[in-house]
N, C-alpha and C. Protein backbone atom coordinates (compact mmCIF):
# COMPACT_ATOMS: atom_id res chain seq x y z
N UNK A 1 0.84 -1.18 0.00
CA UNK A 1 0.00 0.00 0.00
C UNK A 1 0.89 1.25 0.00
N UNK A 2 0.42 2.21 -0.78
CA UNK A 2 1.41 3.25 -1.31
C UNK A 2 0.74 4.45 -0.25
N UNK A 3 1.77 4.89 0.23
CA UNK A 3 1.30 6.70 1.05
C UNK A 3 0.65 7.76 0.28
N UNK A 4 0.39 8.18 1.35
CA UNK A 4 -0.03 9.71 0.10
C UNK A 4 0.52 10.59 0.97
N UNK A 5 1.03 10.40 2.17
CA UNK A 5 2.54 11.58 2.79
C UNK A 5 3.31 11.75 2.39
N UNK A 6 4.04 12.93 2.29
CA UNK A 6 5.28 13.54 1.70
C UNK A 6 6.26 12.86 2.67
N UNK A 7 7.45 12.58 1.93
CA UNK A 7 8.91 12.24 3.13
C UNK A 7 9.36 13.40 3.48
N UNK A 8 9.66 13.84 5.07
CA UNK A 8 10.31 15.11 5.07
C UNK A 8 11.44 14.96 5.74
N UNK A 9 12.65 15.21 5.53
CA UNK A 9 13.78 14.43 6.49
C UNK A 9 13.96 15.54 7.17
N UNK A 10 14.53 15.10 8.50
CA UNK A 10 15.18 15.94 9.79
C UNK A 10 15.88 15.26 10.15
N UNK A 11 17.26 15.82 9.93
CA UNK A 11 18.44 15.03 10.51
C UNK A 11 18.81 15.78 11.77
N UNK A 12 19.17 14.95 13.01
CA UNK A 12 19.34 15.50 14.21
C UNK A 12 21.09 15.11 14.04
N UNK A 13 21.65 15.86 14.94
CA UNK A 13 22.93 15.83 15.53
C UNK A 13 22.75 15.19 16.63
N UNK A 14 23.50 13.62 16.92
CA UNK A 14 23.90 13.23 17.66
C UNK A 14 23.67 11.62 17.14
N UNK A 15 24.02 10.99 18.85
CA UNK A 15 23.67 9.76 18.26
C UNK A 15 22.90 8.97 18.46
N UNK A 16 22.20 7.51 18.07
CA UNK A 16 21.08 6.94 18.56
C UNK A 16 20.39 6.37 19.63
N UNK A 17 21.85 6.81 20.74
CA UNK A 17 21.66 6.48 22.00
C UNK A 17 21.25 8.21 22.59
N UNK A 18 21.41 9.13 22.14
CA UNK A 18 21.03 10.90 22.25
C UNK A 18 19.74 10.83 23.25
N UNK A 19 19.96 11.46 24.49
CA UNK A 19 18.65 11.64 25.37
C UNK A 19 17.82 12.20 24.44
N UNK A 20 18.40 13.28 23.89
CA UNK A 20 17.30 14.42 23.21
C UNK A 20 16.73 13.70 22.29
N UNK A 21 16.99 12.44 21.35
CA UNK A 21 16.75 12.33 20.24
C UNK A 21 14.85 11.98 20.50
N UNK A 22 14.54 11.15 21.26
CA UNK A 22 13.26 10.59 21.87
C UNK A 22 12.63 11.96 21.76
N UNK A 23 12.62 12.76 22.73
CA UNK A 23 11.91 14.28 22.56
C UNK A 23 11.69 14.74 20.97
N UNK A 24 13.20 14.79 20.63
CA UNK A 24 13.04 15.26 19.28
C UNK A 24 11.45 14.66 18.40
N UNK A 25 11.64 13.16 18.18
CA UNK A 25 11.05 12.35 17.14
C UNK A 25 9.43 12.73 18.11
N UNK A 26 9.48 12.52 19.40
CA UNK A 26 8.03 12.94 19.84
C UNK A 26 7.29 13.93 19.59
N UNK A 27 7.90 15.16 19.64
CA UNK A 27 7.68 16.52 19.36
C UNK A 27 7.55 16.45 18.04
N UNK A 28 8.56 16.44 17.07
CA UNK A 28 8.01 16.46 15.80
C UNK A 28 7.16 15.86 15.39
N UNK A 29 7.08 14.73 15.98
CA UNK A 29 5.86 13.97 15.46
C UNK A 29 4.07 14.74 16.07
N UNK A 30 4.12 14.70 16.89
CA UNK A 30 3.01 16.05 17.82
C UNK A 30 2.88 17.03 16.59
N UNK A 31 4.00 17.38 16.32
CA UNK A 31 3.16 19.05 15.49
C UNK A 31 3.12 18.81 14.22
N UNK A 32 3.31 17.76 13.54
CA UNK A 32 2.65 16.60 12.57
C UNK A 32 1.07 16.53 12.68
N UNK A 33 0.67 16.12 14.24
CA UNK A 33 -0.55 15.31 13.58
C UNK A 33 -1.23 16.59 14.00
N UNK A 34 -0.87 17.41 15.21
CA UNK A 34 -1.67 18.57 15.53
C UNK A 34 -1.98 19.50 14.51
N UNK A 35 -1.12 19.85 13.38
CA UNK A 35 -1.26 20.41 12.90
C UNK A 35 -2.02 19.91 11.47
N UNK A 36 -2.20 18.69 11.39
CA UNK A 36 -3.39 18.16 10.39
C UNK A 36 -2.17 18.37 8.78
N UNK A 37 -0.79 17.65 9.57
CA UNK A 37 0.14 18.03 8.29
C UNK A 37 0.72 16.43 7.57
N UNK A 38 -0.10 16.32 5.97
CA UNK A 38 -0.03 15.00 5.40
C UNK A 38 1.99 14.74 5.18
N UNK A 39 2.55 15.01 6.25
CA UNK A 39 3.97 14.49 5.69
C UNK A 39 4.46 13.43 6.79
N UNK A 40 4.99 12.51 6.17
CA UNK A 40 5.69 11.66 7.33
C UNK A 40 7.39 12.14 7.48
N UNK A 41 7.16 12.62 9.11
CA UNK A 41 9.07 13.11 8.97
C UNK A 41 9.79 11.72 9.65
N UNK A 42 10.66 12.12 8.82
CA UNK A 42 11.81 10.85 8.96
C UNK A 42 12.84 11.19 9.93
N UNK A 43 13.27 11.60 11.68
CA UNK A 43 13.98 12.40 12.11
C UNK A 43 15.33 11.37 12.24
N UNK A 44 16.19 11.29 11.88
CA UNK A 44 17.46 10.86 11.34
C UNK A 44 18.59 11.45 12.18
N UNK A 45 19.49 10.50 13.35
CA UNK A 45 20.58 11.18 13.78
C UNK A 45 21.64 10.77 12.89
N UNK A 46 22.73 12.06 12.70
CA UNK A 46 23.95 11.44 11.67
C UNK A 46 25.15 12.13 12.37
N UNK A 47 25.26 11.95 14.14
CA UNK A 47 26.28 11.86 14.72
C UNK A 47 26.70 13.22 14.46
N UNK A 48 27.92 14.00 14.05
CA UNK A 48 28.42 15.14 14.10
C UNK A 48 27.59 15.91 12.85
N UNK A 49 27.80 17.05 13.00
CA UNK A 49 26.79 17.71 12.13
C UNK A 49 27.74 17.90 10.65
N UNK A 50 28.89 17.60 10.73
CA UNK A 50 29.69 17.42 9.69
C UNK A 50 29.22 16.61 8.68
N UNK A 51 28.15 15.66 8.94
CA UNK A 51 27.56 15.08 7.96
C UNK A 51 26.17 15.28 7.77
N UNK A 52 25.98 16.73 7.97
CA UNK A 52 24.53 17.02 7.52
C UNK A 52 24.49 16.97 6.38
N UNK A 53 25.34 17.41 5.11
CA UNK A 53 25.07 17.79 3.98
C UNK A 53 25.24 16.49 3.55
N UNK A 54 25.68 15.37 3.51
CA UNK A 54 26.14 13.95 2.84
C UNK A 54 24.29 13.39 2.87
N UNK A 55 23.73 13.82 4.13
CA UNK A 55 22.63 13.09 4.50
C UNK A 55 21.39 13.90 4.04
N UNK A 56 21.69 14.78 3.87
CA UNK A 56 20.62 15.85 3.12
C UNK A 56 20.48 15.82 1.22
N UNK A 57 21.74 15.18 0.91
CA UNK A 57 21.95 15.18 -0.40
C UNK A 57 20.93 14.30 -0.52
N UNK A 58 20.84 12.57 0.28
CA UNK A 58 19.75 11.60 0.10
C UNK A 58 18.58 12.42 0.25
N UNK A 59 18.19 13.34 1.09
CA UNK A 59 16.77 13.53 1.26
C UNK A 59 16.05 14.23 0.33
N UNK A 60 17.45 14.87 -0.21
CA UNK A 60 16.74 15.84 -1.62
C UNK A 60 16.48 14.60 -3.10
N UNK A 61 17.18 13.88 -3.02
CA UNK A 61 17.03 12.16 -3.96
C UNK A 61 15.74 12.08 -4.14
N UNK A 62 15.01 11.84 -2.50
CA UNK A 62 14.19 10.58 -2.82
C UNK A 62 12.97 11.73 -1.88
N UNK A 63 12.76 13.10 -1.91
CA UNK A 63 11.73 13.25 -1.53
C UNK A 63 11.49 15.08 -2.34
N UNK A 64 9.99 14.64 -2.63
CA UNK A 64 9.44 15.69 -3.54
C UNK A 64 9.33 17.07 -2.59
N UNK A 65 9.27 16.76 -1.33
CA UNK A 65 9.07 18.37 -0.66
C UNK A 65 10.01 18.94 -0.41
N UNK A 66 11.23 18.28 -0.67
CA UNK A 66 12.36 19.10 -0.87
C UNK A 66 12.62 19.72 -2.02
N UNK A 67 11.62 19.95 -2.76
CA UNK A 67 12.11 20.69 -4.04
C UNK A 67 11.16 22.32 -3.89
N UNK A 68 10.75 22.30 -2.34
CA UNK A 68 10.02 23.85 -1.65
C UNK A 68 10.63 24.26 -0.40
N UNK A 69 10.67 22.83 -0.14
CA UNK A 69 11.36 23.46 1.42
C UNK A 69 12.64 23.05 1.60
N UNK A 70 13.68 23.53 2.58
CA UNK A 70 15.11 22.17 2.48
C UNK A 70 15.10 21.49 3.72
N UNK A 71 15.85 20.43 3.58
CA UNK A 71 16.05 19.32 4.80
C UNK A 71 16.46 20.43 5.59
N UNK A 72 15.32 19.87 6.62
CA UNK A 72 16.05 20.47 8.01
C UNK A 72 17.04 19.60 8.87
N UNK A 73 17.48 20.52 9.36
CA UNK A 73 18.97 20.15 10.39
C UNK A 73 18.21 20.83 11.65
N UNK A 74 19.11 19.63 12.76
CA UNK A 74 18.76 20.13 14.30
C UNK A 74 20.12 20.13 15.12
N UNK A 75 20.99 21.37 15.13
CA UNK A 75 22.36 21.23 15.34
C UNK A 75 22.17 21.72 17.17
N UNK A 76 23.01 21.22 18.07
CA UNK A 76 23.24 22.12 19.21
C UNK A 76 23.87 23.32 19.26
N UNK A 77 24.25 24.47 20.15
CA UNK A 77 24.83 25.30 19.57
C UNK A 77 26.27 25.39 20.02
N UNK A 78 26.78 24.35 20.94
CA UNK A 78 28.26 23.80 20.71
C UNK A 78 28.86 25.35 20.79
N UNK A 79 29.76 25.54 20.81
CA UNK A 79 30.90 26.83 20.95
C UNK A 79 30.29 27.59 19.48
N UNK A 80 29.99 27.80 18.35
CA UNK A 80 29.77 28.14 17.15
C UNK A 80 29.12 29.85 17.54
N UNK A 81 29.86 30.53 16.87
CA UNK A 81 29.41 31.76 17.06
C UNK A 81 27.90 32.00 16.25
N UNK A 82 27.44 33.79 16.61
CA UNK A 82 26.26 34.43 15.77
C UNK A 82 26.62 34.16 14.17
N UNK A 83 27.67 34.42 13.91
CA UNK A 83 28.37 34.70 12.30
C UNK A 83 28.54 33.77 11.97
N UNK A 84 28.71 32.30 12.16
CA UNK A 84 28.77 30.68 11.87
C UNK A 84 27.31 29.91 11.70
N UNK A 85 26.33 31.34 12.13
CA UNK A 85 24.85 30.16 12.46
C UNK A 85 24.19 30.67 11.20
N UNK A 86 24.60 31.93 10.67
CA UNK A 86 24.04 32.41 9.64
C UNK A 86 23.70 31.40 8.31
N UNK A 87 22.54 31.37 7.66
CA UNK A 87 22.71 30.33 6.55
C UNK A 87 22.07 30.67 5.40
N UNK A 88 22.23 30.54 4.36
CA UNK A 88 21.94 30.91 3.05
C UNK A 88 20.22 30.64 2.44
N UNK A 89 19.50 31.49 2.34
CA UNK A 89 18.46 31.66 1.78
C UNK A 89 18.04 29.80 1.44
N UNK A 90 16.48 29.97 1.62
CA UNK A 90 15.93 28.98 1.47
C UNK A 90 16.63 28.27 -0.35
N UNK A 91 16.04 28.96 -1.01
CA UNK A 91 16.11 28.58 -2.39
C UNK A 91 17.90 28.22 -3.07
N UNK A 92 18.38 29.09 -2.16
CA UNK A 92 20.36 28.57 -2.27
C UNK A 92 19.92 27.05 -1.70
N UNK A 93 19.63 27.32 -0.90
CA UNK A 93 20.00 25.53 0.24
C UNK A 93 19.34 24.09 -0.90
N UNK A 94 17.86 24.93 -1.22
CA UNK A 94 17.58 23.57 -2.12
C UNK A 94 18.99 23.34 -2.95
N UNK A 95 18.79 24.19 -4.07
CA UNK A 95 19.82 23.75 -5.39
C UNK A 95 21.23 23.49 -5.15
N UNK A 96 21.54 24.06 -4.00
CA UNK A 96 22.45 23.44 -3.39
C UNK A 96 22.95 22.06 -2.67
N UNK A 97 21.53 21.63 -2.76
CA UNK A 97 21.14 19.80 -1.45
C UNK A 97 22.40 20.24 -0.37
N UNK A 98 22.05 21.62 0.43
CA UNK A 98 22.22 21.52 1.70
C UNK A 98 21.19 21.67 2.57
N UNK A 99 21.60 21.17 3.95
CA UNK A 99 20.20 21.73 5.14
C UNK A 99 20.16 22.91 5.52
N UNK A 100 19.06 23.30 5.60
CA UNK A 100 19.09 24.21 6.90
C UNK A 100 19.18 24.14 7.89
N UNK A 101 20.03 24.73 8.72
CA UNK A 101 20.46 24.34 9.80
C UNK A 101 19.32 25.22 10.96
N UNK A 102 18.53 24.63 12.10
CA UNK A 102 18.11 25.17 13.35
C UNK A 102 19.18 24.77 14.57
N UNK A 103 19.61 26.01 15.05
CA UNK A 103 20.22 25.28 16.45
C UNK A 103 19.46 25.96 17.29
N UNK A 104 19.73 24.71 18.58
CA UNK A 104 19.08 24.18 19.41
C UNK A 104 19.64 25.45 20.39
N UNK A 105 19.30 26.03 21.24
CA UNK A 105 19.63 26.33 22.32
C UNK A 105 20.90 25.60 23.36
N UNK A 106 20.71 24.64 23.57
CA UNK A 106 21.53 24.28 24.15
C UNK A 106 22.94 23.71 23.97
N UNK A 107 23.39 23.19 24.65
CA UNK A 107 24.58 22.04 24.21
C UNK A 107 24.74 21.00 24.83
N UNK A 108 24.55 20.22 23.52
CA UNK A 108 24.50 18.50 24.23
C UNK A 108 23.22 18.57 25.06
């Protein structure tokens, strides 16, 4: 039986043992159904955020809502300054198959 949800990937930073990651996939999943939104997100840890873009390249592959919105990223904010968090316009990031990056407030 075939879906009729969009794939939307969210790759988290860290790893599959990550306290946060559980919250993460709960929460996103919550403002999924609360919000009456037909996409299934796929929330994906890929360990250092150094491999957001390797893992975002797949999500732009094999899913059609990335050709409006870009893979989101869920980075901590780790030592990384204001001027490092900055990120390039929605429509750069698609044609680019990079993420957008959200950081998290915290660290670790």
């Amino acid at each position: 039986m075939q879906t009729s949800k969009q794939e939307l990937y969210i790759l988290i930073e860290g790893e599959d043992n990550s306290p946060e990651l559980a919250f993460f996939k709960r929460s996103i999943r919550k403002i999924m159904t609360d919000k009456g939104l037909s996409m299934n997100p796929n929330v994906i840890e890929v360990g250092s955020s150094s491999a957001f873009t390797s893992y975002a390249q797949l999500g732009y592959r094999y899913s059609k809502i990335h050709q409006s919105i870009p893979v989101l990223a869920i980075a901590d904010s780790d030592y990384r300054t204001n001027l490092s968090k900055q990120s390039e316009n929605n429509h750069k990031l698609i044609s680019n198959k990079k993420p957008k990056i959200l950081y998290w407030d915290r660290h670790e």
